[in-house]
PDB file of N, CA and C in Angstrom:
ATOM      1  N   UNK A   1     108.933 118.283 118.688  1.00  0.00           N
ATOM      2  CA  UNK A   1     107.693 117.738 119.201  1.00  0.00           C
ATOM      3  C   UNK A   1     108.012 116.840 120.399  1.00  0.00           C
ATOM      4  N   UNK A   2     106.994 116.818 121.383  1.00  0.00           N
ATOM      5  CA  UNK A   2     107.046 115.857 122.605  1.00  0.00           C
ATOM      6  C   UNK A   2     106.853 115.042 122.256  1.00  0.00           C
ATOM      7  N   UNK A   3     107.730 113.480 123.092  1.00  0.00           N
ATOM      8  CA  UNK A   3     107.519 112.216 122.774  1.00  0.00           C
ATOM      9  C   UNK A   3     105.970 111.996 122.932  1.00  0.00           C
ATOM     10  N   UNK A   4     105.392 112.572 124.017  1.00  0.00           N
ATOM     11  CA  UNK A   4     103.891 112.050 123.856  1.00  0.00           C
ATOM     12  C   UNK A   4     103.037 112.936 122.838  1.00  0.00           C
ATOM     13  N   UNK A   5     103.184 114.023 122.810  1.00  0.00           N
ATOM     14  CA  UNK A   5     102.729 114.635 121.405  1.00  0.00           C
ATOM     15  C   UNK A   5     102.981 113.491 119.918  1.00  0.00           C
ATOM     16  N   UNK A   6     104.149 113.201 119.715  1.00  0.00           N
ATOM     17  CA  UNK A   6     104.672 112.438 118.692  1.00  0.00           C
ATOM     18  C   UNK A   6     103.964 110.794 118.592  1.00  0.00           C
ATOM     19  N   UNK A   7     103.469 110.053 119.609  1.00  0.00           N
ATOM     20  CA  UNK A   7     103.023 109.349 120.558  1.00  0.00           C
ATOM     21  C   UNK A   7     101.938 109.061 119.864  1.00  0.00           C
ATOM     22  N   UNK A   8     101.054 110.209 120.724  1.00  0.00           N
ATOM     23  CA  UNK A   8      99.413 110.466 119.947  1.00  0.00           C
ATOM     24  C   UNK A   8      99.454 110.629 118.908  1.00  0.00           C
ATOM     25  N   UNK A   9      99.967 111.360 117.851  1.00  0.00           N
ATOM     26  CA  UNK A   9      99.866 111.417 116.484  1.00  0.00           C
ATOM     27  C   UNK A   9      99.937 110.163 116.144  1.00  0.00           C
ATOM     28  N   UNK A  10     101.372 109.576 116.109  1.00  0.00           N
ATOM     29  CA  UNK A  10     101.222 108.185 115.617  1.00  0.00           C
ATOM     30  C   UNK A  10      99.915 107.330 115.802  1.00  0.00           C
ATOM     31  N   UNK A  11      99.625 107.152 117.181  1.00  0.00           N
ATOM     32  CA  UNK A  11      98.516 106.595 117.444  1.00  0.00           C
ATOM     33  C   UNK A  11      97.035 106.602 116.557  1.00  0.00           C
ATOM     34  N   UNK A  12      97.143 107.871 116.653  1.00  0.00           N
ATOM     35  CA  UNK A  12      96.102 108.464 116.098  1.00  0.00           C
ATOM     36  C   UNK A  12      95.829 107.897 114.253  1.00  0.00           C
ATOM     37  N   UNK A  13      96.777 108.220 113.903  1.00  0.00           N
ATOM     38  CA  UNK A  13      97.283 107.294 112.655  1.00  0.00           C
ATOM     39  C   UNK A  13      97.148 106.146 112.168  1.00  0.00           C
ATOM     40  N   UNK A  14      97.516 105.270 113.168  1.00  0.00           N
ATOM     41  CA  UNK A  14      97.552 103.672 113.591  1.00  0.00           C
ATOM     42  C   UNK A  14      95.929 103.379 113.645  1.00  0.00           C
ATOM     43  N   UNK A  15      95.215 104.421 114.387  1.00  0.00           N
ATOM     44  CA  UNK A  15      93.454 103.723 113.936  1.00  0.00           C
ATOM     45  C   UNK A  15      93.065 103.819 113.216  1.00  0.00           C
ATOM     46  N   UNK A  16      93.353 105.336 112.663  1.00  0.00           N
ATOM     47  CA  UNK A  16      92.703 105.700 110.777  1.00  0.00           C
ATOM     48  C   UNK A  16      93.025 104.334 110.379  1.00  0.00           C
ATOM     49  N   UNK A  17      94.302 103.985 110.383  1.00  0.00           N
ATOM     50  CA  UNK A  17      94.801 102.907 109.071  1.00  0.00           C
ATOM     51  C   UNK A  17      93.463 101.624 109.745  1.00  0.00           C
ATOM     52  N   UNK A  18      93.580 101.163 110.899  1.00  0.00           N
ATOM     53  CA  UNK A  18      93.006  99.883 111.640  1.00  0.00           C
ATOM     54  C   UNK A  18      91.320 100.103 110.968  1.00  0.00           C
ATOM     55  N   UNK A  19      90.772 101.418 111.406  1.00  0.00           N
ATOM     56  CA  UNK A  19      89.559 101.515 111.138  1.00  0.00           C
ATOM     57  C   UNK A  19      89.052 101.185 109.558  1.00  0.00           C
ATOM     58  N   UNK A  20      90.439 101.128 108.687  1.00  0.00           N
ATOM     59  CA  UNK A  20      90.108 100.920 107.200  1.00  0.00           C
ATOM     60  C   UNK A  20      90.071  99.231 107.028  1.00  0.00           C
ATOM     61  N   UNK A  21      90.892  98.913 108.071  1.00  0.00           N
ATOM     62  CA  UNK A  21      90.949  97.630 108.129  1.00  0.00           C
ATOM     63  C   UNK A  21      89.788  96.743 108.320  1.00  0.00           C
ATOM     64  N   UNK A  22      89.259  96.806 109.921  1.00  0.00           N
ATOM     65  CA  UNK A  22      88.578  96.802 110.758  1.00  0.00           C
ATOM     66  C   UNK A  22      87.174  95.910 110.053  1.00  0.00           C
ATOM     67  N   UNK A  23      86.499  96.205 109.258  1.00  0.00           N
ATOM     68  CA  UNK A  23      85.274  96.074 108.586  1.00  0.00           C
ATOM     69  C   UNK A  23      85.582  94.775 107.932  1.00  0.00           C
ATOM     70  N   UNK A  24      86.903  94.157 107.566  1.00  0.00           N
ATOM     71  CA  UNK A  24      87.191  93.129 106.777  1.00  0.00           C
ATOM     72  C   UNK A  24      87.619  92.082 107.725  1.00  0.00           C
ATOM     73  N   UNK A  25      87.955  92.023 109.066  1.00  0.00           N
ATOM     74  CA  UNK A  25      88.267  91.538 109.944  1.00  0.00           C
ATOM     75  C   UNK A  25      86.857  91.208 110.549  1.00  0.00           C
ATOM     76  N   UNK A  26      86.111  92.104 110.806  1.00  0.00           N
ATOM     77  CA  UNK A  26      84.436  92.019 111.157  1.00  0.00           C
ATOM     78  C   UNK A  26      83.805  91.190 110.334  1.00  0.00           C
ATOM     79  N   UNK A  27      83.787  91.015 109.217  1.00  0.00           N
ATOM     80  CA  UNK A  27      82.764  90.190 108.373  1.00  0.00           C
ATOM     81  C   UNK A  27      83.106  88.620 108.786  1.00  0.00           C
ATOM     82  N   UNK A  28      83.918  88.108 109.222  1.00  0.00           N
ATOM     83  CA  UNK A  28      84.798  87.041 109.976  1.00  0.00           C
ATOM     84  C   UNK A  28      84.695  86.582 111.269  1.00  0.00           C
ATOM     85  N   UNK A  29      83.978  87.625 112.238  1.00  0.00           N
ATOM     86  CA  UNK A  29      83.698  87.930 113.267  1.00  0.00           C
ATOM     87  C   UNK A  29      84.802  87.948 113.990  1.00  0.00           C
ATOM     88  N   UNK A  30      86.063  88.912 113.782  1.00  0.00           N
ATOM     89  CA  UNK A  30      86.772  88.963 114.161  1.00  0.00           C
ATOM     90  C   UNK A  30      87.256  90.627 114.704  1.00  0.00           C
ATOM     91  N   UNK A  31      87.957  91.074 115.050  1.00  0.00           N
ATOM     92  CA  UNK A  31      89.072  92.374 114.980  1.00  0.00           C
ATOM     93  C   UNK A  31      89.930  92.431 115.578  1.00  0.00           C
ATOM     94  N   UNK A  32      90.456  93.818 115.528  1.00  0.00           N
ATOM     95  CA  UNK A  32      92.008  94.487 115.739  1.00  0.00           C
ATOM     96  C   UNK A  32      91.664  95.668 117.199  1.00  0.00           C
ATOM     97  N   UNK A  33      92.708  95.981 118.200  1.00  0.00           N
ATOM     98  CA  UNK A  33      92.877  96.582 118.604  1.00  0.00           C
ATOM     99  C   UNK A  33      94.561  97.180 118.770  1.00  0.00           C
ATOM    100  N   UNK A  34      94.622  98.505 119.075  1.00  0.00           N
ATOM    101  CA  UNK A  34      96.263  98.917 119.136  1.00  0.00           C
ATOM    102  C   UNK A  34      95.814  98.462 120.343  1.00  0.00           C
ATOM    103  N   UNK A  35      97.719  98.263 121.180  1.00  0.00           N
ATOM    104  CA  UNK A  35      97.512  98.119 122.532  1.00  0.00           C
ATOM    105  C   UNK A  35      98.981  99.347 123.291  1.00  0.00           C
ATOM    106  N   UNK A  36      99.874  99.337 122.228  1.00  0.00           N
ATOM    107  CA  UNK A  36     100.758 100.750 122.651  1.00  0.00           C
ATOM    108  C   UNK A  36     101.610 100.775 121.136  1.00  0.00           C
ATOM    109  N   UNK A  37     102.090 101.759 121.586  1.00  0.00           N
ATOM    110  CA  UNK A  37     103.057 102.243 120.519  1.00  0.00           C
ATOM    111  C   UNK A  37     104.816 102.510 121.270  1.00  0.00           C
ATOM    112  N   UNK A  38     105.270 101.631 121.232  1.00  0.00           N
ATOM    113  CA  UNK A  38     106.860 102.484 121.427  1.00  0.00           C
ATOM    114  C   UNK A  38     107.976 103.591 121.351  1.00  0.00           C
ATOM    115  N   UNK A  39     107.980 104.275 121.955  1.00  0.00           N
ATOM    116  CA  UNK A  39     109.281 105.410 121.419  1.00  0.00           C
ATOM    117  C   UNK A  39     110.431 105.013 120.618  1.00  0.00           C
ATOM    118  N   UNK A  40     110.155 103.737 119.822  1.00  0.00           N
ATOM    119  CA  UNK A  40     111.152 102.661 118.904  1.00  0.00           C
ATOM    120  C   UNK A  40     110.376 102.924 118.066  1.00  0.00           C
ATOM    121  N   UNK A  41     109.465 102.798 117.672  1.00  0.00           N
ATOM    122  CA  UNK A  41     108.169 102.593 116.631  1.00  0.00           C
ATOM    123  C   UNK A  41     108.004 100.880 116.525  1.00  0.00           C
ATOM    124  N   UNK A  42     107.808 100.633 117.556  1.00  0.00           N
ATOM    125  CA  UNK A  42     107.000  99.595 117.506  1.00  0.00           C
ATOM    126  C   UNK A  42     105.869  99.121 117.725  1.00  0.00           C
ATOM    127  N   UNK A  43     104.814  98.955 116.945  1.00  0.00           N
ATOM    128  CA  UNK A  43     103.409  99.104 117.473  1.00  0.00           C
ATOM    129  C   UNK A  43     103.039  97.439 118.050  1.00  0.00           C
ATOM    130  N   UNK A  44     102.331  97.570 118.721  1.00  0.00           N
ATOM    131  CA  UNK A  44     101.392  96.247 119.709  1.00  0.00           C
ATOM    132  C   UNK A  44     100.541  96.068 119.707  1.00  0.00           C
ATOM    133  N   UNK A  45     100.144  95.594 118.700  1.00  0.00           N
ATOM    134  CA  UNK A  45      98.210  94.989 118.643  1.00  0.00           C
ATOM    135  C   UNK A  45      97.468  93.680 119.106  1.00  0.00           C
ATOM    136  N   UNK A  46      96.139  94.037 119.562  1.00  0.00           N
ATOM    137  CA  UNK A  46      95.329  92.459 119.820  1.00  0.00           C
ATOM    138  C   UNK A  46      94.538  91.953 118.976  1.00  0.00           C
ATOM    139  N   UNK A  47      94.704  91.084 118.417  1.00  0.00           N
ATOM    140  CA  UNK A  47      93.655  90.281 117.553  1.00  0.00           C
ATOM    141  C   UNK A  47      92.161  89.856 118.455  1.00  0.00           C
ATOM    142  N   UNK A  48      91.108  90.362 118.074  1.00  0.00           N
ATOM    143  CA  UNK A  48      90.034  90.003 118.833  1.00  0.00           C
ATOM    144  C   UNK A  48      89.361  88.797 118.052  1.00  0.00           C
ATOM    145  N   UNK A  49      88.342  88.223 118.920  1.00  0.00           N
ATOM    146  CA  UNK A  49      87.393  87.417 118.211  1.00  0.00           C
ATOM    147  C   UNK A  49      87.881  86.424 117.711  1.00  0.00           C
ATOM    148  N   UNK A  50      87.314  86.104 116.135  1.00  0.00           N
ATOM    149  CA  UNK A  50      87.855  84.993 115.256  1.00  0.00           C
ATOM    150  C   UNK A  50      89.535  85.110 114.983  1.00  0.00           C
ATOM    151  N   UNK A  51      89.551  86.269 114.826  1.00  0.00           N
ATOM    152  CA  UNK A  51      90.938  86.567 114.558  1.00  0.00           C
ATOM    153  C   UNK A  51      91.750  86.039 115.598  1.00  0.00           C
ATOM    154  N   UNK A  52      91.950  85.417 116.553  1.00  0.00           N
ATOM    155  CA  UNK A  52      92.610  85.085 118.192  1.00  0.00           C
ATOM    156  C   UNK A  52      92.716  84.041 117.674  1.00  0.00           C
ATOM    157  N   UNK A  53      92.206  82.812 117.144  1.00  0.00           N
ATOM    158  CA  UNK A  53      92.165  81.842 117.252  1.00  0.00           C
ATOM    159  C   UNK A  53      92.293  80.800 115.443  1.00  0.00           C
ATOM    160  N   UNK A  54      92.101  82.579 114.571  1.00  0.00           N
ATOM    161  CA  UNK A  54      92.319  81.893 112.783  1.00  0.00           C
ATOM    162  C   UNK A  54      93.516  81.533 112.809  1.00  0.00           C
ATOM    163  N   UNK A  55      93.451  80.383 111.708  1.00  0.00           N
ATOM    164  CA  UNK A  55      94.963  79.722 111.454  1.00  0.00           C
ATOM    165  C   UNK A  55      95.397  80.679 110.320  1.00  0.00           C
ATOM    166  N   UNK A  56      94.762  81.647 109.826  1.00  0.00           N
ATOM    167  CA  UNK A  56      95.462  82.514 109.083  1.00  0.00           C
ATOM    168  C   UNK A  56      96.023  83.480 109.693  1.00  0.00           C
ATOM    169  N   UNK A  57      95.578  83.752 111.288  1.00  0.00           N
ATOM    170  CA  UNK A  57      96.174  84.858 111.878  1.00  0.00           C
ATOM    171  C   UNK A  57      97.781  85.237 111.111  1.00  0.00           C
ATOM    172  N   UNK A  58      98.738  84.666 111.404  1.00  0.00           N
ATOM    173  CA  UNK A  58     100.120  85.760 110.495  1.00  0.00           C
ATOM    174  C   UNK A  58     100.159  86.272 109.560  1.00  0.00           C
ATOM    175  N   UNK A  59      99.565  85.360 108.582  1.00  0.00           N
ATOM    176  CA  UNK A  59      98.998  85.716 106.688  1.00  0.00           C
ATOM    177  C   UNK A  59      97.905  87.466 107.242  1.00  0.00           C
ATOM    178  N   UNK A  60      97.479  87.241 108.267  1.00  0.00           N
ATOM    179  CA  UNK A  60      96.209  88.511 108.316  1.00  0.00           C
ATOM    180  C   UNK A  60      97.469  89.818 109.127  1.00  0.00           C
ATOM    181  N   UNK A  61      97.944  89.409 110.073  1.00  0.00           N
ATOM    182  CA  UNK A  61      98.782  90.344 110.732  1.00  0.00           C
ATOM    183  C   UNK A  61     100.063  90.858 109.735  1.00  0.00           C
ATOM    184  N   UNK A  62     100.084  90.330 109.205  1.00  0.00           N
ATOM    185  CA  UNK A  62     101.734  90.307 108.511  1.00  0.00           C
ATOM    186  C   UNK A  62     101.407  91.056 106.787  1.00  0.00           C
ATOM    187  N   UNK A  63     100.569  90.064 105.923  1.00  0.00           N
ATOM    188  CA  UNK A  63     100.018  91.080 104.479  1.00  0.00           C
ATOM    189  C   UNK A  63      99.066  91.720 104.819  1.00  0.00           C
ATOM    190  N   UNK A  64      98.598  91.527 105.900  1.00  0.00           N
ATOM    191  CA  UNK A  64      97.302  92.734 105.760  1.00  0.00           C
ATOM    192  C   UNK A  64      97.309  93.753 106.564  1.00  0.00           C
ATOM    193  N   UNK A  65      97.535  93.680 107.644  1.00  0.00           N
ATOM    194  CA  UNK A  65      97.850  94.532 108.733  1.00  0.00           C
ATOM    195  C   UNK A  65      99.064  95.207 108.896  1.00  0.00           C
ATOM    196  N   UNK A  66     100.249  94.336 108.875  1.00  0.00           N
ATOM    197  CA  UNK A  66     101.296  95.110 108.886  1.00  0.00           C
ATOM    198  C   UNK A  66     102.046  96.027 107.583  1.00  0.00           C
ATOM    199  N   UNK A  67     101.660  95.254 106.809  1.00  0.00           N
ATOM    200  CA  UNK A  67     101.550  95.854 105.409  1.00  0.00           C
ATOM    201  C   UNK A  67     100.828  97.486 105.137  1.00  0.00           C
ATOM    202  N   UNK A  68      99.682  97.512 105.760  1.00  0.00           N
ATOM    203  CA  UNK A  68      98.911  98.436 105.610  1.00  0.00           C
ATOM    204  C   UNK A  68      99.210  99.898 106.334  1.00  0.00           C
ATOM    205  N   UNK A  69      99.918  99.269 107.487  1.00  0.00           N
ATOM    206  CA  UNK A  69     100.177 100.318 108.680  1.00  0.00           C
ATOM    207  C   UNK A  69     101.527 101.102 108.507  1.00  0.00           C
ATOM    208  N   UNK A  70     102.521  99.904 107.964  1.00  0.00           N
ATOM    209  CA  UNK A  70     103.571 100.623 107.492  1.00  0.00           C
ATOM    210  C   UNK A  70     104.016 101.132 105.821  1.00  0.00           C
ATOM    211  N   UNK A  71     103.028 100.788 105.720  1.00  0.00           N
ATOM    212  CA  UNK A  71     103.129 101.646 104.497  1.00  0.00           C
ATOM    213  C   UNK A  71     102.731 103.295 104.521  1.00  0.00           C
ATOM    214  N   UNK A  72     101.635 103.601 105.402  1.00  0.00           N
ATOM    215  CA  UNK A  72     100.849 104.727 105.611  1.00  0.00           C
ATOM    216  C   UNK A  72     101.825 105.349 106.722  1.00  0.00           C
ATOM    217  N   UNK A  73     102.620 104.980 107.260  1.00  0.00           N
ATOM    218  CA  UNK A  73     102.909 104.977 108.659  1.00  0.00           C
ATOM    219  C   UNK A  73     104.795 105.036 108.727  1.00  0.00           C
ATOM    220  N   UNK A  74     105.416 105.945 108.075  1.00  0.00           N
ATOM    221  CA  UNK A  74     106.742 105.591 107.973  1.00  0.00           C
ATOM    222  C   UNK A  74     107.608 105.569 109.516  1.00  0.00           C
ATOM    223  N   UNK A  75     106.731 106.064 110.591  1.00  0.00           N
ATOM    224  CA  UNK A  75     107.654 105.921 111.748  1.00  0.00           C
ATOM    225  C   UNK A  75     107.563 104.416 112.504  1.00  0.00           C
ATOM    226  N   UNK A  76     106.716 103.605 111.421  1.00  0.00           N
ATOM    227  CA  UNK A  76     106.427 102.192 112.406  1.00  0.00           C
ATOM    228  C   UNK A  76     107.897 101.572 111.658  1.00  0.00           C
ATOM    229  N   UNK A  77     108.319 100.525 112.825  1.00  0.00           N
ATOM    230  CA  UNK A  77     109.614  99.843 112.637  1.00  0.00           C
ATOM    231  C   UNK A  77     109.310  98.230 112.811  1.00  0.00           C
ATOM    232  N   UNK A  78     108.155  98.094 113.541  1.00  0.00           N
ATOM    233  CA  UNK A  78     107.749  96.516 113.717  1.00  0.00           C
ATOM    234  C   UNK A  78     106.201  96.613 114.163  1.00  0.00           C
ATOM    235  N   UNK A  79     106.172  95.351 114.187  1.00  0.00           N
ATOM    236  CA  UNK A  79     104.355  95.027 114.366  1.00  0.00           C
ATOM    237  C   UNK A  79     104.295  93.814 115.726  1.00  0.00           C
ATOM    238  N   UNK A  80     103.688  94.086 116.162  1.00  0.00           N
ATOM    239  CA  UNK A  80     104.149  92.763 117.415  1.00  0.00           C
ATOM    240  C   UNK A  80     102.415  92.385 117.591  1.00  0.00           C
ATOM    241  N   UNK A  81     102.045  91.094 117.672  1.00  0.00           N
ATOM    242  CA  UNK A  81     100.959  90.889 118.230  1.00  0.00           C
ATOM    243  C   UNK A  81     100.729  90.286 119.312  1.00  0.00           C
ATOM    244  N   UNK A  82     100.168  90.409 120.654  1.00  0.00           N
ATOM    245  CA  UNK A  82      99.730  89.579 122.008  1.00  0.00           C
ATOM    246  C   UNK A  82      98.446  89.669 122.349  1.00  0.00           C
ATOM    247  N   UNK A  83      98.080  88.350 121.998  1.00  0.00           N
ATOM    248  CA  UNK A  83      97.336  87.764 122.884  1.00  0.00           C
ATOM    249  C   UNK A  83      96.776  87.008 124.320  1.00  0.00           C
TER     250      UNK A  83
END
């Protein structure tokens, strides 16, 4: 498979999982966006909204998010967030 074939799949992946997320981050007035994926498997997400600025942000990125993604997701290797 092509790295960008391989790329998009992942990607593609990475929202299923976000979009399950997504709704629990919203009630908070908050969310998630991917922002790339690495040929490492490292994915790059933005915390939107409430989420930018919660003091739980790591507790949310780290058990909930990163937890979620790599579990579903065996080619992810890290989770990086920028804001």
């Amino acid at each position: 498979m092509l790295i960008a074939e391989k790329t998009a799949d992942i990607e593609a992946k990475i929202n299923a999982v976000l979009d399950k997320i997504r709704p629990f981050l919203q009630i908070d007035g908050g969310d998630v966006r991917l922002d790339k994926v690495s040929e490492e498997g490292i994915v790059e997400l933005k915390l939107l909204g409430a989420c930018n600025t919660c003091p739980l942000r790591p507790m949310t990125l780290r058990a909930g998010i990163e937890r979620a993604l790599m579990h579903d997701i065996p080619e992810i290797k890290r989770i990086e967030c920028f804001n």
